[in-house]
Protein backbone atom coordinates (compact mmCIF):
# COMPACT_ATOMS: atom_id res chain seq x y z
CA UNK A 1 97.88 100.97 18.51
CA UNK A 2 96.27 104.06 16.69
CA UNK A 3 93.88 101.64 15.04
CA UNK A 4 92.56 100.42 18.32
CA UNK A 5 92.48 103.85 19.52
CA UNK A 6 90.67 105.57 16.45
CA UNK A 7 88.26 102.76 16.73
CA UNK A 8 86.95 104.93 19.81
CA UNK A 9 84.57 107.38 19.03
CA UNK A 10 84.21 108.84 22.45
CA UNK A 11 86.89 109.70 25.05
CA UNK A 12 87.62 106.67 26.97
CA UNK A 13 89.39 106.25 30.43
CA UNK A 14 90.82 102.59 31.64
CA UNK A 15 90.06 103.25 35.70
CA UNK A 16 90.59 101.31 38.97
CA UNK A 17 87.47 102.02 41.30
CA UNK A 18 90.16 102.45 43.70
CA UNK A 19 93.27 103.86 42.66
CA UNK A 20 94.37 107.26 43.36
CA UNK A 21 95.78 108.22 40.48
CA UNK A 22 92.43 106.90 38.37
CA UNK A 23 90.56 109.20 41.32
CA UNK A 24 92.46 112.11 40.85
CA UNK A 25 92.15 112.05 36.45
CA UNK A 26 88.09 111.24 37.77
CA UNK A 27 87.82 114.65 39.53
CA UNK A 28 89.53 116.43 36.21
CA UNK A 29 87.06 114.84 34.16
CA UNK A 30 84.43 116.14 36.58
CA UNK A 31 85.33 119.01 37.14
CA UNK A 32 85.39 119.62 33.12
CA UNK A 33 82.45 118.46 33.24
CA UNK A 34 83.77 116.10 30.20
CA UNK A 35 81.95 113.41 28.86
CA UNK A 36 83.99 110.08 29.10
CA UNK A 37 83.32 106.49 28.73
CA UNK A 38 84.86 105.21 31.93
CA UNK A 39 85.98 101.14 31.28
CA UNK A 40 86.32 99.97 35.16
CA UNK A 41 89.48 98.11 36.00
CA UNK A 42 89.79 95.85 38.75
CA UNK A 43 91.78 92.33 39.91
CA UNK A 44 94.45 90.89 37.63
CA UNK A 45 92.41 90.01 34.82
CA UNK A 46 93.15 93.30 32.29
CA UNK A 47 90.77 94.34 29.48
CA UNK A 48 92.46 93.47 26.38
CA UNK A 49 92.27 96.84 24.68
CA UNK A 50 94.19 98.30 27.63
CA UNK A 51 96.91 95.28 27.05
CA UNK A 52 96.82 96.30 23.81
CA UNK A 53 97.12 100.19 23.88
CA UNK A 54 99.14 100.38 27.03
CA UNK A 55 102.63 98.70 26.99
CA UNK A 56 102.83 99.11 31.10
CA UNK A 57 99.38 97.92 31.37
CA UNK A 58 98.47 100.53 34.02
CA UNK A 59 95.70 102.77 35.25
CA UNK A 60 94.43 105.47 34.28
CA UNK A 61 95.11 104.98 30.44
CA UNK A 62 93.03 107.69 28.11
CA UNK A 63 92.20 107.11 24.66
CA UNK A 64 91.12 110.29 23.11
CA UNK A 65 91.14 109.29 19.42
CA UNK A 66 94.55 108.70 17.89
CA UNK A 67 96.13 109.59 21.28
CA UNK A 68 96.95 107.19 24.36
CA UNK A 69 97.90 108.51 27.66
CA UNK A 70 98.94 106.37 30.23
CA UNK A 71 100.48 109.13 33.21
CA UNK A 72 98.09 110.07 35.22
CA UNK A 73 99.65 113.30 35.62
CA UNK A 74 100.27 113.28 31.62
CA UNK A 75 96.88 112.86 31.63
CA UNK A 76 95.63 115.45 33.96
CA UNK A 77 97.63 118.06 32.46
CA UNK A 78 96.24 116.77 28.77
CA UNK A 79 92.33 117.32 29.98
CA UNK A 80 93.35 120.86 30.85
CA UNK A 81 94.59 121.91 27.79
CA UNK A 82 92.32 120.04 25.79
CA UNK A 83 89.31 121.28 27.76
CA UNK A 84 90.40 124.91 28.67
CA UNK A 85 86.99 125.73 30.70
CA UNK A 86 87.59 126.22 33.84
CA UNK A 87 91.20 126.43 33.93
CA UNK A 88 93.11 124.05 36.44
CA UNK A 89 96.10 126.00 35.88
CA UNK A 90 97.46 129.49 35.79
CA UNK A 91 98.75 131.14 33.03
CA UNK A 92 101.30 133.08 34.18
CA UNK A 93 104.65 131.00 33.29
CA UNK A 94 106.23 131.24 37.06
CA UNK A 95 103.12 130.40 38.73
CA UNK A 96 101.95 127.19 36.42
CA UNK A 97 106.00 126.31 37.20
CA UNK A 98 105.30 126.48 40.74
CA UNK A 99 101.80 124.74 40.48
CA UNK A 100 103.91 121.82 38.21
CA UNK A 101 106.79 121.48 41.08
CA UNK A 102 103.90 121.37 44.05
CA UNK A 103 102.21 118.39 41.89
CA UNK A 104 106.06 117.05 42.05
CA UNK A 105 106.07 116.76 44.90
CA UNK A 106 103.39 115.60 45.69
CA UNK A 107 104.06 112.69 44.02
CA UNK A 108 107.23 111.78 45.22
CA UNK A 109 106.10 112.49 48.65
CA UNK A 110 102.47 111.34 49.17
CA UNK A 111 101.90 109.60 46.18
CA UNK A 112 105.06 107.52 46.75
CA UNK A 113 104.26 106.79 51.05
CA UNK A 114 100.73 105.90 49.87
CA UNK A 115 101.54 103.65 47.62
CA UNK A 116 104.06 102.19 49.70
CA UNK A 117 101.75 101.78 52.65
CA UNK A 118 98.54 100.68 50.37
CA UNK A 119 101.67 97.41 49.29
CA UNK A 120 103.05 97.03 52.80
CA UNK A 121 103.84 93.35 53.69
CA UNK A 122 104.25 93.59 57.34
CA UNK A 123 102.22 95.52 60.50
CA UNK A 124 105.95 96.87 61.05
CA UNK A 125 106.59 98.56 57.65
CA UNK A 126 103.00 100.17 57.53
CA UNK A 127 103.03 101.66 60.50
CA UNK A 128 106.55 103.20 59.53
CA UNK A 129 105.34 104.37 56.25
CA UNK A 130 101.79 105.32 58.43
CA UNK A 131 103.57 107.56 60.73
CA UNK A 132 105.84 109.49 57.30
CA UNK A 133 102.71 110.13 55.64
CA UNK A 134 101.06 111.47 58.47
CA UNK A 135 103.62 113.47 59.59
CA UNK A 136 104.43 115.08 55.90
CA UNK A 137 101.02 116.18 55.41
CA UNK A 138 100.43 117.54 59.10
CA UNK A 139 103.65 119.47 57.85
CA UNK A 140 102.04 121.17 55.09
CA UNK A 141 98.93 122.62 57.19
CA UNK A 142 100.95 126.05 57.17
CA UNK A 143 99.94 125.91 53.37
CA UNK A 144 95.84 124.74 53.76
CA UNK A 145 95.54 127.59 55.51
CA UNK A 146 96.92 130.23 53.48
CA UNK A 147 94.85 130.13 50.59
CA UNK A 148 91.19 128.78 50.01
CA UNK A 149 93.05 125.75 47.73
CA UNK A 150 95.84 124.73 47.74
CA UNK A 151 98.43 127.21 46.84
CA UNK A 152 95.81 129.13 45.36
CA UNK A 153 92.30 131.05 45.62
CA UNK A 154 91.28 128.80 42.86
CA UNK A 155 90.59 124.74 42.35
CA UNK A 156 93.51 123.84 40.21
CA UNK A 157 95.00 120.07 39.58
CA UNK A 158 96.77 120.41 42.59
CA UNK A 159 93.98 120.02 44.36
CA UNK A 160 92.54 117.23 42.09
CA UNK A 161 95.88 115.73 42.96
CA UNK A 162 95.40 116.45 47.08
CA UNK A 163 92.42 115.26 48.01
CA UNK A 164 92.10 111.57 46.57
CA UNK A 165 95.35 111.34 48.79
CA UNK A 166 92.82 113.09 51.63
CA UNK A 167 90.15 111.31 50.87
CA UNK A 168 91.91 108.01 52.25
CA UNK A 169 93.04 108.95 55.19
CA UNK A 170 90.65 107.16 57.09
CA UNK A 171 91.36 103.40 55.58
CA UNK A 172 94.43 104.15 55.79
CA UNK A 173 94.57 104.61 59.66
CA UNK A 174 95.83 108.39 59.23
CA UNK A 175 93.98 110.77 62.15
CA UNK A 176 95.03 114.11 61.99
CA UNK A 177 96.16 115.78 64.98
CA UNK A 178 94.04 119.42 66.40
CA UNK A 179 97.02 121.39 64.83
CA UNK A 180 95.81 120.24 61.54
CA UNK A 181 92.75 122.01 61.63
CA UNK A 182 93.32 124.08 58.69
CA UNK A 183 94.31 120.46 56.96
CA UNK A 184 90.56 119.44 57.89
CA UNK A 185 88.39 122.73 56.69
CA UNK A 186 90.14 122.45 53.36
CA UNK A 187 89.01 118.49 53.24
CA UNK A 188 84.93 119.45 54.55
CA UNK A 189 85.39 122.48 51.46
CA UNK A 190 86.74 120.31 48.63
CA UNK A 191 84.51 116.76 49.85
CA UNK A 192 81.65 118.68 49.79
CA UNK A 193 82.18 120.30 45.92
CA UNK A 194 80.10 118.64 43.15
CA UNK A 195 83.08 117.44 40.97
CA UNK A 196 84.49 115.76 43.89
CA UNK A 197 81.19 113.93 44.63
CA UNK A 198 80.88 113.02 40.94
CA UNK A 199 84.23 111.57 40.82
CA UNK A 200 83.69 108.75 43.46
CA UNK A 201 83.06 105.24 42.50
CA UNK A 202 80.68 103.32 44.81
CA UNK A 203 83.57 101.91 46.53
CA UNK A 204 85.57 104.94 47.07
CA UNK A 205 82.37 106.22 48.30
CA UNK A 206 82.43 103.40 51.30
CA UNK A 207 85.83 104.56 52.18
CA UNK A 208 84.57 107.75 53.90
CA UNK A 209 81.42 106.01 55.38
């Protein structure tokens, strides 16, 4: 494995075009502005340096020299420390605690429905898992409109980790109600930054048309 990996002179990320959690280590990478050789990933035939350097064969996989990542929020919080400029993270010990157990979760709520719903079988099932993902993040609108971010007055990987999750609502037949309005400014604010628009792949791009 580290000889494949050292074999790379230049920061490489294994993506899907599609996946959330490739889109979310994306808008990191953009909003680092970091330069990245980005190997696209997509149907069931895998590169063979990923099969290689990954044992779960997943996406996002880095390869940043000697070191393979293969978490996508591993990865995330990796590019922060490795790239300190801007920070996507506070310093202060019980904030960055608080920032780790919102990106929690996050996962295990969102992250989990949407991944559930994007491998539904039947109309039944989706709709279920439709309806719980809708109705978790309509529950969270008290916290879009407290701050400018989320949880914050700063872009942070929470919000890298947000709005790919956003971002999808539309394909995946999610309307938000008029109590989410707060839900909705914080989507036409973090859309409309340049890292976000960076981080889209041409299909990702066609999911918001």
């Amino acid at each position: 494995m580290a000889n494949l990996a050292s074999g790379r002179s230049v920061m490489t990320l294994f993506s899907s075009p599609t996946c959330f959690y490739s889109h979310r280590t994306r808008l990191v990478l953009a909003e680092k502005n970091i330069s990245v050789e980005i190997v696209k990933v997509e149907g069931p035939d895998l590169p063979e340096d990923l099969v290689d350097l990954n044992p779960y064969h997943t996406v996002p996989t880095l390869v940043d020299r000697d070191l393979v990542l293969y978490d996508s929020r591993v990865i995330i919080e990796y590019l922060d420390e490795r790239f300190p400029h801007p920070p996507l993270m506070p310093v202060d010990p019980v904030t960055r605690a608080q920032f780790r157990l919102a990106l929690y979760r996050i996962e295990k709520d969102w992250y989990y429905l949407a991944d559930q719903l994007e491998a539904a079988s039947d109309s039944k099932q989706a709709s279920r898992t439709r309806k719980m993902l809708q109705e978790s993040i309509v529950a969270s609108s008290e916290v879009f409109s407290a701050k400018k971010y989320f949880l914050s007055d700063e872009f942070s990987l929470v919000d890298c980790s947000v709005a790919p999750i956003l971002w999808r609502l539309q394909i995946y037949g999610i309307d938000l109600p008029p109590s989410a309005e707060p839900i909705q400014r914080y989507m036409d604010s973090v859309f409309s930054r340049r890292s976000f628009q960076d981080s889209l792949t041409e299909l990702e791009q066609e999911m918001r048309p």
